[in-house]
Protein backbone atom coordinates (compact mmCIF):
# COMPACT_ATOMS: atom_id res chain seq x y z
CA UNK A 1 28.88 -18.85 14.65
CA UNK A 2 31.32 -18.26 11.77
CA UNK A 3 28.75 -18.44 9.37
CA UNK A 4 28.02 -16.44 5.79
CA UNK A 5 25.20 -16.50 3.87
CA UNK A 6 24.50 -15.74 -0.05
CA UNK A 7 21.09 -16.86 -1.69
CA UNK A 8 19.97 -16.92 -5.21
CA UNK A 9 16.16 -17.79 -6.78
CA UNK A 10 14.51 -20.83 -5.17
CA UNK A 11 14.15 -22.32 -8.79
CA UNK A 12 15.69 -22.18 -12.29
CA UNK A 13 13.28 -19.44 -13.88
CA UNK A 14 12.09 -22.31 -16.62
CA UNK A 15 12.63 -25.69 -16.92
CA UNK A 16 13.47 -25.00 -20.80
CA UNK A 17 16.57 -22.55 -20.36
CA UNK A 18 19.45 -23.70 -22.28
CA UNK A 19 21.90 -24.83 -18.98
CA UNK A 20 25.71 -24.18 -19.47
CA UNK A 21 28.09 -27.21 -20.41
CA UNK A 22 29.10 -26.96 -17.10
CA UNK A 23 29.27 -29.94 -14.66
CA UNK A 24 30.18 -30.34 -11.00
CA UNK A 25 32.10 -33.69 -9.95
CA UNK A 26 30.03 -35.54 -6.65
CA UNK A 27 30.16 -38.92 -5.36
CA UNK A 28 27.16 -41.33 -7.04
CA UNK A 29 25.65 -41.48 -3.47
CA UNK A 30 25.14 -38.09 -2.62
CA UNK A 31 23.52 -37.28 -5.89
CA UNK A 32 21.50 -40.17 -5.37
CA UNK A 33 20.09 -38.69 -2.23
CA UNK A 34 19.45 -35.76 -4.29
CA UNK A 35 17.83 -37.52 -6.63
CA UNK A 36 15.28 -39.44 -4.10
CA UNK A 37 14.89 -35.50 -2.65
CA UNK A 38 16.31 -37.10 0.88
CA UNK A 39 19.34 -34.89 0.81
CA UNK A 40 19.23 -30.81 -0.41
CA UNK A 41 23.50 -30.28 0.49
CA UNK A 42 26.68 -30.51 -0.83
CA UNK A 43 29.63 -29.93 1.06
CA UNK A 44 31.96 -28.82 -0.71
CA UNK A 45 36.07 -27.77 0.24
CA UNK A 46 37.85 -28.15 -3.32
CA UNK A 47 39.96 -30.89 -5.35
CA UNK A 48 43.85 -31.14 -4.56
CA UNK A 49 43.71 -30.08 -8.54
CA UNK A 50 42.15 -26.81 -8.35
CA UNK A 51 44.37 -23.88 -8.95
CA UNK A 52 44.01 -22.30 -5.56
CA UNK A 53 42.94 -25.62 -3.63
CA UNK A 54 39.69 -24.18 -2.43
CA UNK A 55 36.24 -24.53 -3.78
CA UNK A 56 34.62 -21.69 -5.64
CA UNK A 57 31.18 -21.32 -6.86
CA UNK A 58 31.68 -21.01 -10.50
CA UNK A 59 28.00 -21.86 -11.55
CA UNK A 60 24.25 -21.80 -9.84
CA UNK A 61 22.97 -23.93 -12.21
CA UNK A 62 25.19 -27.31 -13.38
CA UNK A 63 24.94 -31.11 -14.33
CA UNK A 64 25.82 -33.27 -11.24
CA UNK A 65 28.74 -35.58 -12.75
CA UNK A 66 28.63 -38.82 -10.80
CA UNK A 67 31.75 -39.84 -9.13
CA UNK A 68 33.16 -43.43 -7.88
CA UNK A 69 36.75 -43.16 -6.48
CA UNK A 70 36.40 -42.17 -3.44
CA UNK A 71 33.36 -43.06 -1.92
CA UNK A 72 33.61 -45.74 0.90
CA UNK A 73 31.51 -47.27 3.19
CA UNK A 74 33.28 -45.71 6.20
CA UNK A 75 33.05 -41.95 5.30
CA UNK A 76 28.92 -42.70 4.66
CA UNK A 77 26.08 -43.07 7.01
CA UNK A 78 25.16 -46.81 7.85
CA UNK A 79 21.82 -46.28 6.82
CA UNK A 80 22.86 -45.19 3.77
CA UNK A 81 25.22 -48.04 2.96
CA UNK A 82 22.50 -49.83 0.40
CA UNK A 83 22.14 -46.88 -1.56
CA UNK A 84 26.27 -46.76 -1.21
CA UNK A 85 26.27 -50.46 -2.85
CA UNK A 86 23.23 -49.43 -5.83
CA UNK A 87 25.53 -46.68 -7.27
CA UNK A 88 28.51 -48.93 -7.03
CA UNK A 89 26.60 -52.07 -8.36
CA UNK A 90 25.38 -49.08 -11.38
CA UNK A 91 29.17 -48.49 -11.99
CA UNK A 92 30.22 -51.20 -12.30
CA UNK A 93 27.77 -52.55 -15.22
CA UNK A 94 28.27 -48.92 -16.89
CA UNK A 95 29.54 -48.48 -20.37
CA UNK A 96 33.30 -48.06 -19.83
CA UNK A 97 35.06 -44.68 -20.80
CA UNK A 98 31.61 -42.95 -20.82
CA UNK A 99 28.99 -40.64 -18.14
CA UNK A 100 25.73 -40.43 -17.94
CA UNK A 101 23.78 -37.24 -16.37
CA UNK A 102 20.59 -37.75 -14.99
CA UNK A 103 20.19 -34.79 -13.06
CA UNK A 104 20.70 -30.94 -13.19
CA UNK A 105 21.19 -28.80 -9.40
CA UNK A 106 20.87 -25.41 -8.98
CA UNK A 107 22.23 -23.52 -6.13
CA UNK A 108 19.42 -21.74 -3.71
CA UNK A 109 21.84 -20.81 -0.80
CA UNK A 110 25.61 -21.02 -0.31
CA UNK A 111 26.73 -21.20 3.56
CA UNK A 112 30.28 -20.86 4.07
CA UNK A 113 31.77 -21.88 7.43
CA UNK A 114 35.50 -21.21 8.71
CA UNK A 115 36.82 -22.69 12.11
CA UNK A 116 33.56 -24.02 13.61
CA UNK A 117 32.54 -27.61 13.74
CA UNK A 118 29.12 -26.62 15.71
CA UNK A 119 27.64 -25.75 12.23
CA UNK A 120 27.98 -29.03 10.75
CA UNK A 121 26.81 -30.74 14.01
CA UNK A 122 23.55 -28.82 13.30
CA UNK A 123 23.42 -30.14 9.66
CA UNK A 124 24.89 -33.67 10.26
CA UNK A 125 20.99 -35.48 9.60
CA UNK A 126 20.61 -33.74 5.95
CA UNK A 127 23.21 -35.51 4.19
CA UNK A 128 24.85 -38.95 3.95
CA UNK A 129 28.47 -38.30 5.02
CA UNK A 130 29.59 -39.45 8.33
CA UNK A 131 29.78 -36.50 11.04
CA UNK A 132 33.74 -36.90 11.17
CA UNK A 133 34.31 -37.26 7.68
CA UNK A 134 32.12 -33.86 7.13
CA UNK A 135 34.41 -32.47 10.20
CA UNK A 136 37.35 -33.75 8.39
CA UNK A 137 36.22 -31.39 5.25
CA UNK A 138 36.21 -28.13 7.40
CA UNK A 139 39.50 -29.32 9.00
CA UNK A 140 41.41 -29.67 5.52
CA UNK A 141 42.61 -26.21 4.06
CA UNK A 142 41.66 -25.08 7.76
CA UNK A 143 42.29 -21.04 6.25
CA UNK A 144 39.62 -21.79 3.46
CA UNK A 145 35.75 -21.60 4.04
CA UNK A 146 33.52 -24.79 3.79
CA UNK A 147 30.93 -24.31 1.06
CA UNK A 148 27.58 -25.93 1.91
CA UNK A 149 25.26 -25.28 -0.72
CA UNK A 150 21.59 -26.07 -0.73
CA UNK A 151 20.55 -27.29 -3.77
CA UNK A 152 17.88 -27.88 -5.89
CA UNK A 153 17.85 -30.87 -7.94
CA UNK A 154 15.88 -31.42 -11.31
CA UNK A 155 15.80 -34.69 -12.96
CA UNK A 156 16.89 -34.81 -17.11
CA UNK A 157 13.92 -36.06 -18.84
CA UNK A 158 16.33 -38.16 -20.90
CA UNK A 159 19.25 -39.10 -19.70
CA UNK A 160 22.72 -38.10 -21.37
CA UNK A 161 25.83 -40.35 -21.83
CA UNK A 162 28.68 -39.26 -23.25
CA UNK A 163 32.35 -39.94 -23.61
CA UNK A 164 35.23 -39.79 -21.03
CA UNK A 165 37.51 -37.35 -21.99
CA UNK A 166 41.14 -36.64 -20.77
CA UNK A 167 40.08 -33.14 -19.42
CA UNK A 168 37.28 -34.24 -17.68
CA UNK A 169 39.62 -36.65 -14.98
CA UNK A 170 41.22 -35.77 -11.95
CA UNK A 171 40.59 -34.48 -8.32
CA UNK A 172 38.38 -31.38 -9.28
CA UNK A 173 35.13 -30.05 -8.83
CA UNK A 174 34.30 -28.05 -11.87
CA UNK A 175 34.37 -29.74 -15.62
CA UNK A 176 33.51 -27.93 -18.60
CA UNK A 177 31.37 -30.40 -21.22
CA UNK A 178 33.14 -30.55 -24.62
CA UNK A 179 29.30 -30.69 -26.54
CA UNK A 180 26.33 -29.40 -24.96
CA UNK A 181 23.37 -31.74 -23.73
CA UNK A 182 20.01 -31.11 -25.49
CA UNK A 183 16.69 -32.91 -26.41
CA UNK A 184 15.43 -32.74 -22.63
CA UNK A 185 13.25 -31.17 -20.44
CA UNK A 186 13.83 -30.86 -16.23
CA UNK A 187 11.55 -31.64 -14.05
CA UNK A 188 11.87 -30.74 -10.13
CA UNK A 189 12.77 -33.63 -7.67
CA UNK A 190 10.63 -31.90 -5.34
CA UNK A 191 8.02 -29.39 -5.67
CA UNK A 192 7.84 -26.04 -4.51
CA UNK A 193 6.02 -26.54 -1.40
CA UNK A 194 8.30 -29.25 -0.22
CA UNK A 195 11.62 -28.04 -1.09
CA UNK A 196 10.79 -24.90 0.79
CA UNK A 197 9.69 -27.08 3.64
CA UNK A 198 13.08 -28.42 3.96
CA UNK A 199 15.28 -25.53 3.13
CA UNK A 200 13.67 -23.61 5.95
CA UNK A 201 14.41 -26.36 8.65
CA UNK A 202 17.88 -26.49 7.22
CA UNK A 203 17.69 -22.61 8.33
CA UNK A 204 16.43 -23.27 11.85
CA UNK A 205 18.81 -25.75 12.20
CA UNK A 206 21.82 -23.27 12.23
CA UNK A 207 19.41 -20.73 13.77
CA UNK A 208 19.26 -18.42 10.72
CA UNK A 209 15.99 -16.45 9.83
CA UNK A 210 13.52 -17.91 7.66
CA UNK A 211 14.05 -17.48 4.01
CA UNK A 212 11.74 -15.74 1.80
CA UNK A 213 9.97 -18.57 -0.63
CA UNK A 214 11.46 -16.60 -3.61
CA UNK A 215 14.98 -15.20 -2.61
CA UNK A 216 17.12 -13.62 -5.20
CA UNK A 217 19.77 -11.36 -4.27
């Protein structure tokens, strides 16, 4: 099936780690589906400004750092069009030149695909982009693997907002926060009964064994 498989711990260990200053870039509407614990992927293939053009998984744990640019109506689900316009209406009333986080995701399993548009067939209900724009994703950079992690997302206690800056712009994934966000606590989107739930019919979906409720390799 073209398929590989790493997974890490179900969970982050304790809520009240210190996380890294590390953020990945998504679009508003995906991490909005993380947020409402409809949606446990990211598909991921790499900005036109990484250094080798192909997604790497730096971090298990990182910020999600809403994105607006390039989210349209036509590369989301029609059903998920209203939740398309609520992150767009949030935008646009947002303090310019600033971010806020809202929620932290930690990486339970990265899937990597080459050459095989079956897999995302099989995964095309759990998440919010359109089957061909997905397709388009594995297409691009056809000699680099598709990254589709599932994630776990925990909600900030308090939200952060901080400032733009220069380094922090462009077509990337990975941005490295210039302070570090404190005064918080995280608290799980979903709990540990249901996210397992999920995860494991993400697994029989691509027709991989059943994951152990605690996997850490």
């Amino acid at each position: 099936m073209g398929v590989s498989l790493r997974s890490f711990s179900e969970g982050v260990h304790s809520p009240h780690l210190p996380i890294k200053a590390v953020a990945l870039k998504e679009w508003a509407v995906i991490i909005d589906g993380l947020a409402r614990g409809e949606q446990l992927l990211l598909v991921r293939k790499g900005g036109i400004q990484e250094e080798t053009r192909e997604f790497r998984l730096e971090e298990t744990s990182f910020y999600l750092y809403p994105t607006y640019e390039h989210q349209r109506r036509d590369l989301i689900k029609p059903e998920h069009h209203q939740a398309l316009e609520r992150t767009q209406s949030a935008a646009d009333h947002a303090p310019p030149g600033q971010v806020t986080f809202t929620h932290l995701a930690h990486v339970v399993d990265d899937i990597t695909v080459k050459e095989d548009p079956s897999v995302l067939a099989k995964l095309d209900r759990y998440h919010r982009m359109t089957h061909d724009y997905a397709a388009e994703r594995l297409r691009w950079q056809s000699d680099k693997a598709l990254h589709i992690l599932v994630v776990r997302a925990y909600k900030l206690t308090e939200p952060k907002t901080i400032d733009v800056l220069d380094e922090y712009l462009g077509c990337k994934s990975w941005v490295t926060l210039q302070e570090e966000l404190r005064d918080f606590d995280l608290e799980p989107v979903l709990e540990d009964e249901a996210f397992h739930a999920k995860r494991c019919e993400i697994f029989a979906a691509l027709e991989l064994n059943e994951p152990a409720p605690e996997a850490n390799k």
